[in-house]
N, C-alpha and C. Protein backbone atom coordinates (compact mmCIF):
# COMPACT_ATOMS: atom_id res chain seq x y z
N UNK A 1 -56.70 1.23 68.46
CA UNK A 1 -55.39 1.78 68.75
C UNK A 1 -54.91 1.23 70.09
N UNK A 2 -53.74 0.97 70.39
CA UNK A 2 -52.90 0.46 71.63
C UNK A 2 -52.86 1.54 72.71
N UNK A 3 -53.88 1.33 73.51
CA UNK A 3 -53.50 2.48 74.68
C UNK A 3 -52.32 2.59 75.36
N UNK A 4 -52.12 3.39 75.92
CA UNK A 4 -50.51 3.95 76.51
C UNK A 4 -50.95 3.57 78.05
N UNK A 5 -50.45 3.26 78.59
CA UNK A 5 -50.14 2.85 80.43
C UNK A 5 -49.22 3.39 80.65
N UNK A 6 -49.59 3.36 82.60
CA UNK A 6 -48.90 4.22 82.81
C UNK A 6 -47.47 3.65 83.88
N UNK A 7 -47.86 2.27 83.92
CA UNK A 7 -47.28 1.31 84.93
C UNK A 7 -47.91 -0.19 84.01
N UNK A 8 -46.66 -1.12 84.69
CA UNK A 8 -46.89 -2.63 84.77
C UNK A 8 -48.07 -3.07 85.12
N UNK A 9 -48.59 -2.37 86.50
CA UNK A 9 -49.75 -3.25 86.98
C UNK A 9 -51.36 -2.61 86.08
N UNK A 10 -51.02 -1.66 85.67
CA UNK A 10 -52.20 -0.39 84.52
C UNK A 10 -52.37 -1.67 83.41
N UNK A 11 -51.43 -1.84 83.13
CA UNK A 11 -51.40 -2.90 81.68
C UNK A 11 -51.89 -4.06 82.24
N UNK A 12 -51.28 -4.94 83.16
CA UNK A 12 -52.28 -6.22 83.31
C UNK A 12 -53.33 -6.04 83.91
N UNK A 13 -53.65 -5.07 84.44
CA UNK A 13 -55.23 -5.00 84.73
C UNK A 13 -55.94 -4.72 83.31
N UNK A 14 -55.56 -4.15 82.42
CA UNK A 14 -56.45 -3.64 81.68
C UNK A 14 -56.45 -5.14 80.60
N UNK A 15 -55.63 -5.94 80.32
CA UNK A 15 -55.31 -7.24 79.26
C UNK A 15 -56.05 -8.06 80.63
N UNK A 16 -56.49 -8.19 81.75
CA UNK A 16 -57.73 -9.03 82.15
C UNK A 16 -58.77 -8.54 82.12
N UNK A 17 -59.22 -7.54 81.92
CA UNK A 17 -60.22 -6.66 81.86
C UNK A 17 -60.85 -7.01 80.06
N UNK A 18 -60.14 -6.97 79.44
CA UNK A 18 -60.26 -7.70 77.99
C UNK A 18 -60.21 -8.94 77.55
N UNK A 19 -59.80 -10.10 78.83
CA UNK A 19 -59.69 -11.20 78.29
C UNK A 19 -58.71 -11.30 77.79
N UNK A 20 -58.03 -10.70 77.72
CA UNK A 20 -56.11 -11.49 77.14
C UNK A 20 -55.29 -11.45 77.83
N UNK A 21 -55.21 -11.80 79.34
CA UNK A 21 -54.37 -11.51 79.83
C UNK A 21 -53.83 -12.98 80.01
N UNK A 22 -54.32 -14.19 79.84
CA UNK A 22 -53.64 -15.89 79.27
C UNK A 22 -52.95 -15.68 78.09
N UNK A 23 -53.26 -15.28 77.10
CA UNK A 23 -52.80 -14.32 75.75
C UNK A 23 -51.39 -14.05 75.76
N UNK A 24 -51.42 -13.06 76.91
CA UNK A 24 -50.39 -12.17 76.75
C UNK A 24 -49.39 -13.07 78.45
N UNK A 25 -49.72 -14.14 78.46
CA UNK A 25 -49.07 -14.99 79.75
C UNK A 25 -48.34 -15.82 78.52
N UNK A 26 -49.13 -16.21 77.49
CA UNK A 26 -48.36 -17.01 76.65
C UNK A 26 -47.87 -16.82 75.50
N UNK A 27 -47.72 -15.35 75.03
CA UNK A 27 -46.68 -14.74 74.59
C UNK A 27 -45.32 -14.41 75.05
N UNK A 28 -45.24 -14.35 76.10
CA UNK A 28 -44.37 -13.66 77.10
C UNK A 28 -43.56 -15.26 76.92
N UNK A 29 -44.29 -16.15 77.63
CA UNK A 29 -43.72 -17.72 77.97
C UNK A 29 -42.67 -18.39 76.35
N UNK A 30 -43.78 -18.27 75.33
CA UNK A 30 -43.26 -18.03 73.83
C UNK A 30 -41.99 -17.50 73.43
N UNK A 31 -41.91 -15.98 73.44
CA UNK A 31 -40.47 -15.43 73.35
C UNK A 31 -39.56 -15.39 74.40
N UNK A 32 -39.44 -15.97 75.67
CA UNK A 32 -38.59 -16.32 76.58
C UNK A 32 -38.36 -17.35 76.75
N UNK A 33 -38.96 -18.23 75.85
CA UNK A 33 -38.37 -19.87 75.14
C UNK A 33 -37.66 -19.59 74.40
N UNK A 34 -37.65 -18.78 73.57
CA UNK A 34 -37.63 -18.54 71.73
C UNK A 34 -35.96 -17.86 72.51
N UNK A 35 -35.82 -16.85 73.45
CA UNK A 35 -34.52 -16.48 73.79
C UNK A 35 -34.01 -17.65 74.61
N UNK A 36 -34.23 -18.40 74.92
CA UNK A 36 -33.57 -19.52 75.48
C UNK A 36 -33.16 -19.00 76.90
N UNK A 37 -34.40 -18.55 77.75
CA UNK A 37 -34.15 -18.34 78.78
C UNK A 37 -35.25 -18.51 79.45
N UNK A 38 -35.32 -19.42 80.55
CA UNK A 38 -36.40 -19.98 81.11
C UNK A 38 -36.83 -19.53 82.84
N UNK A 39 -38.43 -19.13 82.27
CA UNK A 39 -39.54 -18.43 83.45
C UNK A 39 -40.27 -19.52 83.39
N UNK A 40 -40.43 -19.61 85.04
CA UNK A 40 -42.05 -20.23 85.07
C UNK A 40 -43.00 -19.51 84.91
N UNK A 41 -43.84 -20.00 83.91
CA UNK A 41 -45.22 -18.89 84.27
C UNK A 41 -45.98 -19.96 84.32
N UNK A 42 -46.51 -20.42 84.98
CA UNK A 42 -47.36 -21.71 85.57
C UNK A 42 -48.74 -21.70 85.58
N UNK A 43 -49.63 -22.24 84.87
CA UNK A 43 -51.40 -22.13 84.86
C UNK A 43 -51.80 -21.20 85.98
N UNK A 44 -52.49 -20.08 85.57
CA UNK A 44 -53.30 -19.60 86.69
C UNK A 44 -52.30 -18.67 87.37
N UNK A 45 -51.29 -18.12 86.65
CA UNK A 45 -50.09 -16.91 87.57
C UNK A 45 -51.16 -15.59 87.36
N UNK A 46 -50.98 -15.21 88.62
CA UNK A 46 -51.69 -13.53 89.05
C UNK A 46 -50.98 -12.52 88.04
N UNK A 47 -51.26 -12.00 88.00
CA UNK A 47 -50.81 -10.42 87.52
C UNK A 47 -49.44 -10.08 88.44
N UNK A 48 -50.02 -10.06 89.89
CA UNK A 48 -48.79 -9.37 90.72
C UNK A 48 -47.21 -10.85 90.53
N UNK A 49 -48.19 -11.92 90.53
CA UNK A 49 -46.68 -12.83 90.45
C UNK A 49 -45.99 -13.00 89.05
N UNK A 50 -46.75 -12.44 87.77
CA UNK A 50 -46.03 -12.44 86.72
C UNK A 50 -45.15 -11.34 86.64
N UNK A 51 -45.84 -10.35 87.11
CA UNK A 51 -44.99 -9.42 86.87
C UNK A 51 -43.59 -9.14 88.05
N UNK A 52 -43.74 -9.83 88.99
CA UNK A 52 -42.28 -10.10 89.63
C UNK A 52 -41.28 -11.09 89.32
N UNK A 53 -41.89 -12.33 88.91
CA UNK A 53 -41.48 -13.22 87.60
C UNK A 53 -40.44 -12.50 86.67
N UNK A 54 -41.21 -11.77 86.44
CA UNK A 54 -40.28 -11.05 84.82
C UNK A 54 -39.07 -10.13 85.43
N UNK A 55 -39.70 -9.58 86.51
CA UNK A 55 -38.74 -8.52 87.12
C UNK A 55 -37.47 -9.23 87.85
N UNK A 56 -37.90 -10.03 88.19
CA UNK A 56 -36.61 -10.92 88.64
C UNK A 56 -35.71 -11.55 87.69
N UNK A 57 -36.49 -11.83 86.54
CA UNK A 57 -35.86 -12.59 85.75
C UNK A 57 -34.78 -11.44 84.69
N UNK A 58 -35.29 -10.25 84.46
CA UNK A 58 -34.61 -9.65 83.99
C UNK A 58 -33.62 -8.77 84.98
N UNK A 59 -33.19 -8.61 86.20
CA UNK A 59 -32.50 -7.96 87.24
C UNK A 59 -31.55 -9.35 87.20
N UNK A 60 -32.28 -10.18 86.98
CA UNK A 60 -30.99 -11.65 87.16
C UNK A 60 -29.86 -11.61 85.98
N UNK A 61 -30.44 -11.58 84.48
CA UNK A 61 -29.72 -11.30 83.34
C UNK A 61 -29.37 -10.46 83.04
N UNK A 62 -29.82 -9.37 83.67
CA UNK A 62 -29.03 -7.60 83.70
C UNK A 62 -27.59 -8.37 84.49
N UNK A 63 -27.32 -8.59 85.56
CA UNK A 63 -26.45 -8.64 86.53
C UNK A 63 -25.65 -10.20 86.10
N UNK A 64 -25.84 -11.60 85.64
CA UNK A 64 -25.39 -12.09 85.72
C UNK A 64 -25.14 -12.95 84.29
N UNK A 65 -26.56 -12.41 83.33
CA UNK A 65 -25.94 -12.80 81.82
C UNK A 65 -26.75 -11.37 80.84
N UNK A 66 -25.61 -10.83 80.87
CA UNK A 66 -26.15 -9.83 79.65
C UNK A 66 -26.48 -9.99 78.62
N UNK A 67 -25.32 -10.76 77.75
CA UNK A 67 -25.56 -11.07 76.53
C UNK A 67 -27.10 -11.90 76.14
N UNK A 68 -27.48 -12.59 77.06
CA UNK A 68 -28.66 -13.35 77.26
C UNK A 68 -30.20 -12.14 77.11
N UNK A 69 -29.65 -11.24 78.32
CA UNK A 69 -30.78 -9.61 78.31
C UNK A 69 -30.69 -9.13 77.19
N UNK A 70 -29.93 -9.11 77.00
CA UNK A 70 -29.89 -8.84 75.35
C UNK A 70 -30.61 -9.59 74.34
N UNK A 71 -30.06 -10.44 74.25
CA UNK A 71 -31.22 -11.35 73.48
C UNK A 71 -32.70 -11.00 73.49
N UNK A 72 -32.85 -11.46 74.87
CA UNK A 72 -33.97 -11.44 75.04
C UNK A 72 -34.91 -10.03 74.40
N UNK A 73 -34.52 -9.23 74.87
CA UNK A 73 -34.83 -7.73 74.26
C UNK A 73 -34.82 -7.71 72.97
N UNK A 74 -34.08 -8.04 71.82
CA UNK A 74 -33.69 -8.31 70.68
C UNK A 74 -34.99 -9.13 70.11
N UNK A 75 -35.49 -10.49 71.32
CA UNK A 75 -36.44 -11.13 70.83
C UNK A 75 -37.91 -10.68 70.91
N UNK A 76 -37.86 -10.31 72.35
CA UNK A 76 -38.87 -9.44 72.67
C UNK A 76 -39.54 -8.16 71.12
N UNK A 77 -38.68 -7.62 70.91
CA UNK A 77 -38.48 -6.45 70.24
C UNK A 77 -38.59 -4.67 70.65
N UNK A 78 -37.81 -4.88 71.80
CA UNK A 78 -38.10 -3.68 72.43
C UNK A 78 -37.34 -3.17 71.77
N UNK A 79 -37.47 -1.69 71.34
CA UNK A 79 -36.80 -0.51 70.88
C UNK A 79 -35.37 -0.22 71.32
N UNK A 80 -33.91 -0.10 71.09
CA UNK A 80 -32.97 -0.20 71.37
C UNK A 80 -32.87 1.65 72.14
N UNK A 81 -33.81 2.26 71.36
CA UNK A 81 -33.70 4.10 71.66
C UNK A 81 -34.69 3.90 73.19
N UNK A 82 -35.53 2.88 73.67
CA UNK A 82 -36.07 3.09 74.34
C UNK A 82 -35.04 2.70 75.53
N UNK A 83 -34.65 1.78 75.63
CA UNK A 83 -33.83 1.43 76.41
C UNK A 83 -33.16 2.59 76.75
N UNK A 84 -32.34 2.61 76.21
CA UNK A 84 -30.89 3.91 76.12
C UNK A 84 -31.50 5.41 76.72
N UNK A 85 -33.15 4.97 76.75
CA UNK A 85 -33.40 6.55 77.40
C UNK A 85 -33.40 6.12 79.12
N UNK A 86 -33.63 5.24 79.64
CA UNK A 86 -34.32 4.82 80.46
C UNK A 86 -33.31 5.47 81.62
N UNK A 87 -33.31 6.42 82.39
CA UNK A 87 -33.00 7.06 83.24
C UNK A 87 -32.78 6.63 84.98
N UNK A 88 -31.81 5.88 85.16
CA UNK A 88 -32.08 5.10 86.64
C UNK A 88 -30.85 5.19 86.93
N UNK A 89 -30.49 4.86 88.64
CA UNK A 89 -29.29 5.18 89.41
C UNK A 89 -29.10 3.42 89.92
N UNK A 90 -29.77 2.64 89.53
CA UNK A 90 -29.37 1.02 89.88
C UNK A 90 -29.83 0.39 89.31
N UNK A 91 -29.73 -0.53 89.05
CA UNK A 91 -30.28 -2.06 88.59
C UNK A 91 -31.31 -2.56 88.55
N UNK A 92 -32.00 -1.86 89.72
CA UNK A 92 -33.26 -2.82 90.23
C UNK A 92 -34.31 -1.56 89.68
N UNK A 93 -33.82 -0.26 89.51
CA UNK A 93 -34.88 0.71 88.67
C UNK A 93 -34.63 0.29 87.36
N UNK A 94 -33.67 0.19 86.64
CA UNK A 94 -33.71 -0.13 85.71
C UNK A 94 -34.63 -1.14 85.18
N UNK A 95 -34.28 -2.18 85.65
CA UNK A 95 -35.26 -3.41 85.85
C UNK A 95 -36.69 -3.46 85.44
N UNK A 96 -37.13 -2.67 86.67
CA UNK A 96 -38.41 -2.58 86.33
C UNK A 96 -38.74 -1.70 85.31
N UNK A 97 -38.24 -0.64 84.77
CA UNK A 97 -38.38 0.23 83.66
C UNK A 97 -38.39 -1.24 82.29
N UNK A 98 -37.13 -1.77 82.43
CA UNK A 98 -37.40 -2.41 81.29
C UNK A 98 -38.27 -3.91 81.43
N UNK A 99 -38.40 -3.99 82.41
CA UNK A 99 -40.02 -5.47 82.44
C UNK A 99 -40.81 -4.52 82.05
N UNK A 100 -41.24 -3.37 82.38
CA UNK A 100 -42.52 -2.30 82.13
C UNK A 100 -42.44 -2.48 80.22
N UNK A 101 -41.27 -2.38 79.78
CA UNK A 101 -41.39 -1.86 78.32
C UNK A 101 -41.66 -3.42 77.67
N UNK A 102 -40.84 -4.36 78.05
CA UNK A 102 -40.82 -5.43 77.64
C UNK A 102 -42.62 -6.18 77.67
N UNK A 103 -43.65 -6.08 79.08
CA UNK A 103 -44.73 -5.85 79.00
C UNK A 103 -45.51 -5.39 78.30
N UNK A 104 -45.00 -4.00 77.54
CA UNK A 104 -45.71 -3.44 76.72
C UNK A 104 -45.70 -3.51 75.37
N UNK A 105 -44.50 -4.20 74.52
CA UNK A 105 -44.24 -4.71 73.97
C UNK A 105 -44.90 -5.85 73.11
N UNK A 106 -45.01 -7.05 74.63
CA UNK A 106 -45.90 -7.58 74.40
C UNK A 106 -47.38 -7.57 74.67
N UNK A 107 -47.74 -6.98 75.25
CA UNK A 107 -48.79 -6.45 74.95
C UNK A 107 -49.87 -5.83 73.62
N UNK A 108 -48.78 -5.34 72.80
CA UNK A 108 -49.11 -4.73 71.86
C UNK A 108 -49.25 -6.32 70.79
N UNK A 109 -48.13 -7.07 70.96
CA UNK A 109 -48.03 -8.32 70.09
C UNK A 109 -49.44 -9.24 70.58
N UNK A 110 -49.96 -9.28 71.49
CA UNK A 110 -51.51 -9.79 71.46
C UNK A 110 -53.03 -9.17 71.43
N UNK A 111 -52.16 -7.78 71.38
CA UNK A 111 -53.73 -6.58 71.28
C UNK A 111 -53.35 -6.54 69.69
N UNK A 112 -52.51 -6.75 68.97
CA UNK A 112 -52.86 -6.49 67.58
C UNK A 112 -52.97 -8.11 66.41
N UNK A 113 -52.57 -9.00 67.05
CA UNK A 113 -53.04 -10.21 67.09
C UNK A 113 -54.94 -10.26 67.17
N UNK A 114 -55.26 -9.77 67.91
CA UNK A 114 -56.97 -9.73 68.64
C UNK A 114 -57.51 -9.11 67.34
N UNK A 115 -56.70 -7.75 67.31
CA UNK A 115 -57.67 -6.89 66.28
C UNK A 115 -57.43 -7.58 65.14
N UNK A 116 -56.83 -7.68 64.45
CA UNK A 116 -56.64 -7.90 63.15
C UNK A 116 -56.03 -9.62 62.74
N UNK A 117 -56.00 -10.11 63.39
CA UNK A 117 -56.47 -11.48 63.47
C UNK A 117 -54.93 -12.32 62.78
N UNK A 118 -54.85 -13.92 62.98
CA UNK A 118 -53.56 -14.36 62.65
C UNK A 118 -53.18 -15.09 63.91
C-alpha cells in the first residue's frame, strides 16, 4: 500500500530509503517533458535541490504561464478536487502545497510501477 506523508521532504527521504528515489527523479523529468515544460534535474540532484526545482518551477507557471500549470497537472495527474481544496493566502503557499501533491503523485506512479511491475 502507498504510505501517506506528511511533507515533501517525508516523501523523498523515504523513495531514497527504498531505492527509488532516481526512479522517481526520472519520472518527474518524463512528465515535465511530456508537458512541454522544461526542469533541469541533472545526474545526482539532492532531494533538497529537486524539490526547490519543482517549487520554483511551478510558482513560475502559476504566475507567468497557467495554461502550461495546467497542463502540467493534467499530465502529472493530480486530482482536480485536490487542488481546489488547497487552502493558501499566496502563491508561494500554494506552490508548495501543489509540488507536495504533484510529488506524491508521482511517487505513487513509481511505488506502483516497483510493486507490480511494467
Amino acid at each position: 500500500m502507498v504510505k501517506n506523508f506528511s511533507n515533501s521532504s517525508a516523501l523523498l527521504k523515504y523513495a531514497e530509503d527504498k531505492d527509488l528515489y532516481q526512479n522517481l527523479v526520472s519520472q518527474l523529468q518524463k512528465d515535465f517533458v511530456f508537458a512541454n515544460v522544461y526542469v533541469d534535474f541533472t545526474p545526482g540532484i539532492t532531494p533538497v535541490e529537486l524539490k526547490t526545482r519543482v517549487l520554483e518551477k511551478v510558482y513560475y507557471l502559476i504566475m507567468e504561464k497557467f495554461s502550461d500549470y495546467l497542463n502540467l497537472l493534467y499530465i502529472v495527474d493530480v486530482p482536480e478536487k485536490v487542488v481546489k481544496s488547497i487552502e493558501a493566502t499566496d502563491v508561494v503557499e500554494i506552490s508548495e502545497q501543489v509540488t507536495f501533491e504533484i510529488l506524491k503523485r508521482e511517487w505513487q506512479k513509481v511505488w506502483f510501477r516497483q510493486e507490480y511491475g511494467s
